[in-house]
C-alpha atoms as a PDB file:
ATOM      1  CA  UNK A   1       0.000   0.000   0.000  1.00  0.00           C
ATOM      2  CA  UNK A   2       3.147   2.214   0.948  1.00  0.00           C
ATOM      3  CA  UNK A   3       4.533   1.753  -2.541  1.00  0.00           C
ATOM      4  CA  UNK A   4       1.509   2.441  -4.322  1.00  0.00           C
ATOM      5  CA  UNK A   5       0.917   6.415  -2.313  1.00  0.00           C
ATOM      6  CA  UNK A   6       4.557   6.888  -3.215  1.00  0.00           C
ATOM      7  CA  UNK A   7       4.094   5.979  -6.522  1.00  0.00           C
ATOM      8  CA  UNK A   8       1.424   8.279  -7.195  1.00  0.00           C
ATOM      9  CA  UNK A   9       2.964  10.991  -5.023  1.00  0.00           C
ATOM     10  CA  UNK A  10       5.965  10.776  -7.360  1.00  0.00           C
ATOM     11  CA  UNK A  11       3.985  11.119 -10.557  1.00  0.00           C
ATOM     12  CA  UNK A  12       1.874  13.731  -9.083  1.00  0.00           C
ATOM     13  CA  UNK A  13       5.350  15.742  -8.421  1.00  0.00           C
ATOM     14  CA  UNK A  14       6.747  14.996 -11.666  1.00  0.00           C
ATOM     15  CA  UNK A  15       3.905  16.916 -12.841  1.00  0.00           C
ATOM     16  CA  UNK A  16       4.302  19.819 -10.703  1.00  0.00           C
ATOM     17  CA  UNK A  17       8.054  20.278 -11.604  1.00  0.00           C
ATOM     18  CA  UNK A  18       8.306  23.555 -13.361  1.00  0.00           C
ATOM     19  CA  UNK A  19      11.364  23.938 -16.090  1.00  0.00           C
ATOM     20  CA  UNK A  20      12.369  26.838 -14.255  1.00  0.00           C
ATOM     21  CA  UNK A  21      13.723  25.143 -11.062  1.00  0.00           C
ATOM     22  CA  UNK A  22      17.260  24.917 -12.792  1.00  0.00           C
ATOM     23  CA  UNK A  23      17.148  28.735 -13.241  1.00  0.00           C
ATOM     24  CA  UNK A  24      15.959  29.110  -9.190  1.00  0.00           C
ATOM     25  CA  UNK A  25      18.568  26.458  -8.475  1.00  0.00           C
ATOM     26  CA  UNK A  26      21.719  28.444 -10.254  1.00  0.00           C
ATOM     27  CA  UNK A  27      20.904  31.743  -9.078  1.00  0.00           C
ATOM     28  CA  UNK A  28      20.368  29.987  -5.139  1.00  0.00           C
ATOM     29  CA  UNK A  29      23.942  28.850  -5.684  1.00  0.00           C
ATOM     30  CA  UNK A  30      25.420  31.989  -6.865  1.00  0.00           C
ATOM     31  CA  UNK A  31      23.769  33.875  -3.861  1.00  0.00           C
ATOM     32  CA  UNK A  32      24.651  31.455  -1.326  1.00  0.00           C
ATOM     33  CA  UNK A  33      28.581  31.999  -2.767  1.00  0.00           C
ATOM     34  CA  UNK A  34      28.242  35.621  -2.286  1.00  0.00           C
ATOM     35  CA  UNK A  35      27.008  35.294   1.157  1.00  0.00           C
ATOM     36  CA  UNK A  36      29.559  33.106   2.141  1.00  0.00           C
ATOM     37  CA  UNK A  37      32.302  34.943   0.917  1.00  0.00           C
ATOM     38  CA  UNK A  38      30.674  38.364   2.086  1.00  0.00           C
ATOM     39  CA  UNK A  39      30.567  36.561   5.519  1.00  0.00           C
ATOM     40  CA  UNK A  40      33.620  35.721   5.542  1.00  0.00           C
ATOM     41  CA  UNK A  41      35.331  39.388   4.682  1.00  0.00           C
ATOM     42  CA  UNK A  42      33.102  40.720   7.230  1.00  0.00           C
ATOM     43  CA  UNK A  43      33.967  38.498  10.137  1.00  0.00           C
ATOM     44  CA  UNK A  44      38.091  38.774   8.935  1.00  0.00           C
ATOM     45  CA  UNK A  45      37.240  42.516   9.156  1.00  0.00           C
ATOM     46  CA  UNK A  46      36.137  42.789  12.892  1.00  0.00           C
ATOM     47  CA  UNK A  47      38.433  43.457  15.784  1.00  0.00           C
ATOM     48  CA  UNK A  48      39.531  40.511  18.438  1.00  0.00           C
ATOM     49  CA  UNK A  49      37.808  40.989  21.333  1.00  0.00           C
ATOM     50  CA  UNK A  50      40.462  42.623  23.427  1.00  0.00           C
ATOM     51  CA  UNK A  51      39.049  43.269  26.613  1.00  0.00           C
ATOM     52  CA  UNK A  52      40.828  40.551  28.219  1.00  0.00           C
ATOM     53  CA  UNK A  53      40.352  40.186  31.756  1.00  0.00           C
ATOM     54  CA  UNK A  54      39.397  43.560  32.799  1.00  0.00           C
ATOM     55  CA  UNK A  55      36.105  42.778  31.829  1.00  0.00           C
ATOM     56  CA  UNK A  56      35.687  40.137  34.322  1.00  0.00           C
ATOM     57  CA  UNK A  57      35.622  42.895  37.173  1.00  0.00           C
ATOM     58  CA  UNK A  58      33.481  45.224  34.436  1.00  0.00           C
ATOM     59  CA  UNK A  59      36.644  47.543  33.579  1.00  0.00           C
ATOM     60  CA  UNK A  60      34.984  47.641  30.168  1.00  0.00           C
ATOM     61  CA  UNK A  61      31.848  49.018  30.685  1.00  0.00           C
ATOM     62  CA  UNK A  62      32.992  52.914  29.953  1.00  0.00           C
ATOM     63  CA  UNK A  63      31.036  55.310  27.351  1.00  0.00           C
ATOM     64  CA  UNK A  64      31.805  53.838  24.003  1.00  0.00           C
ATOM     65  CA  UNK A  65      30.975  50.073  25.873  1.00  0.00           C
ATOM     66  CA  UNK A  66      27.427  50.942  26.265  1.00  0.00           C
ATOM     67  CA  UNK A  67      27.332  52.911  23.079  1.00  0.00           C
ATOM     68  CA  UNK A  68      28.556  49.795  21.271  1.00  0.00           C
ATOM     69  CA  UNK A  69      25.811  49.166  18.727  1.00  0.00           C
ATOM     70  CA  UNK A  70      26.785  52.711  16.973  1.00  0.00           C
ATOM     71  CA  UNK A  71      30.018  51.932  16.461  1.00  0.00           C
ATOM     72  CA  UNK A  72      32.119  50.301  13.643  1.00  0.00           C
ATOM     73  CA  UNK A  73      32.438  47.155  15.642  1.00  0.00           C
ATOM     74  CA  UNK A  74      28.709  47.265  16.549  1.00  0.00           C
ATOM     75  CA  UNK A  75      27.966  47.582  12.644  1.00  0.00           C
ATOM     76  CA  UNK A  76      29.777  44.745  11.579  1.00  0.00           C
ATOM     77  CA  UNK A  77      28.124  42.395  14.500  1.00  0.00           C
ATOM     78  CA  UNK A  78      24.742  43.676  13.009  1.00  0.00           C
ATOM     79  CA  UNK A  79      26.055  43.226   9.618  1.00  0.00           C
ATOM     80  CA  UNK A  80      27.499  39.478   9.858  1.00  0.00           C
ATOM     81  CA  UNK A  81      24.400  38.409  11.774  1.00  0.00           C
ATOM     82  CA  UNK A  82      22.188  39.771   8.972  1.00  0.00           C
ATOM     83  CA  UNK A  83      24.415  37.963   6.448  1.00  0.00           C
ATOM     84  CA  UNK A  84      24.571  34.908   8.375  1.00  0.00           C
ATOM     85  CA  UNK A  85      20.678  34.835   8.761  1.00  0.00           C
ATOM     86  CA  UNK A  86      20.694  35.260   4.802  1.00  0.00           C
ATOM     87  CA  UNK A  87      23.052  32.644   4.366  1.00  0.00           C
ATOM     88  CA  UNK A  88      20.764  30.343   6.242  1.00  0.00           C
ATOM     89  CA  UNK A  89      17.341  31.088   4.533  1.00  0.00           C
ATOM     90  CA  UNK A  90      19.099  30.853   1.072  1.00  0.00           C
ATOM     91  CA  UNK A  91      20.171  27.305   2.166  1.00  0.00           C
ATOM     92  CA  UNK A  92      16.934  26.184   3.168  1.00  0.00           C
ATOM     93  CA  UNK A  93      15.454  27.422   0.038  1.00  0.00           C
ATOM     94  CA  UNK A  94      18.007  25.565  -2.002  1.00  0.00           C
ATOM     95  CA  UNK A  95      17.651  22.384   0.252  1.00  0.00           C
ATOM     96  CA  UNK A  96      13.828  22.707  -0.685  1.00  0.00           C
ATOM     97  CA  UNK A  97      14.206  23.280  -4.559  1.00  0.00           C
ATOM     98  CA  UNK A  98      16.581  20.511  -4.977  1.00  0.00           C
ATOM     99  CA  UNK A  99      14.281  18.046  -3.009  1.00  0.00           C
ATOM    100  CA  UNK A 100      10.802  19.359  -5.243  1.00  0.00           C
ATOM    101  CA  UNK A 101      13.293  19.638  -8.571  1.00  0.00           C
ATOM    102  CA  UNK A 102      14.246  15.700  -8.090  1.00  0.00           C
END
């Protein structure tokens, strides 16, 4: 009985298959390069975190500390997160097209 739904539920997505999943699939791959090499730059790009062990006692909490987020280094955390978060969803997308493009 098992063989016989998948059967059907193969033909049925045969069907469905549109010609331009190839097109989806090679621009999902060219995107997910760019992300990844984007992502990389960025996160070569940031500063170590040099706070060392002052920051155990809070010696690092001083006026640019709590003003992190509009600073360079705060703009490039933002900016790898968003690419990151990008990076996953084109993934996902590609992980879905190739299993529907069989």
């Amino acid at each position: 009985m098992n063989s016989i739904l998948m059967n059907t539920m193969l033909l049925m997505a045969d069907d469905a298959v549109s010609p331009i999943y190839p097109i989806i699939r090679i621009i999902l791959i060219i995107l997910i390069v760019m992300c990844a090499l984007f992502m990389i730059f960025v996160v070569l790009l940031q500063p170590g975190n040099s706070s060392g062990i002052g920051a155990i006692g809070g010696g690092a909490e001083t006026f640019l500390g709590k003003n992190k987020a509009k600073t360079l280094e705060g703009k490039m955390k933002r900016l790898t997160v968003i690419v990151a978060i990008l990076f996953a969803v084109f993934l996902i997308a590609f992980a879905i097209i190739s299993i529907v493009g069989l």
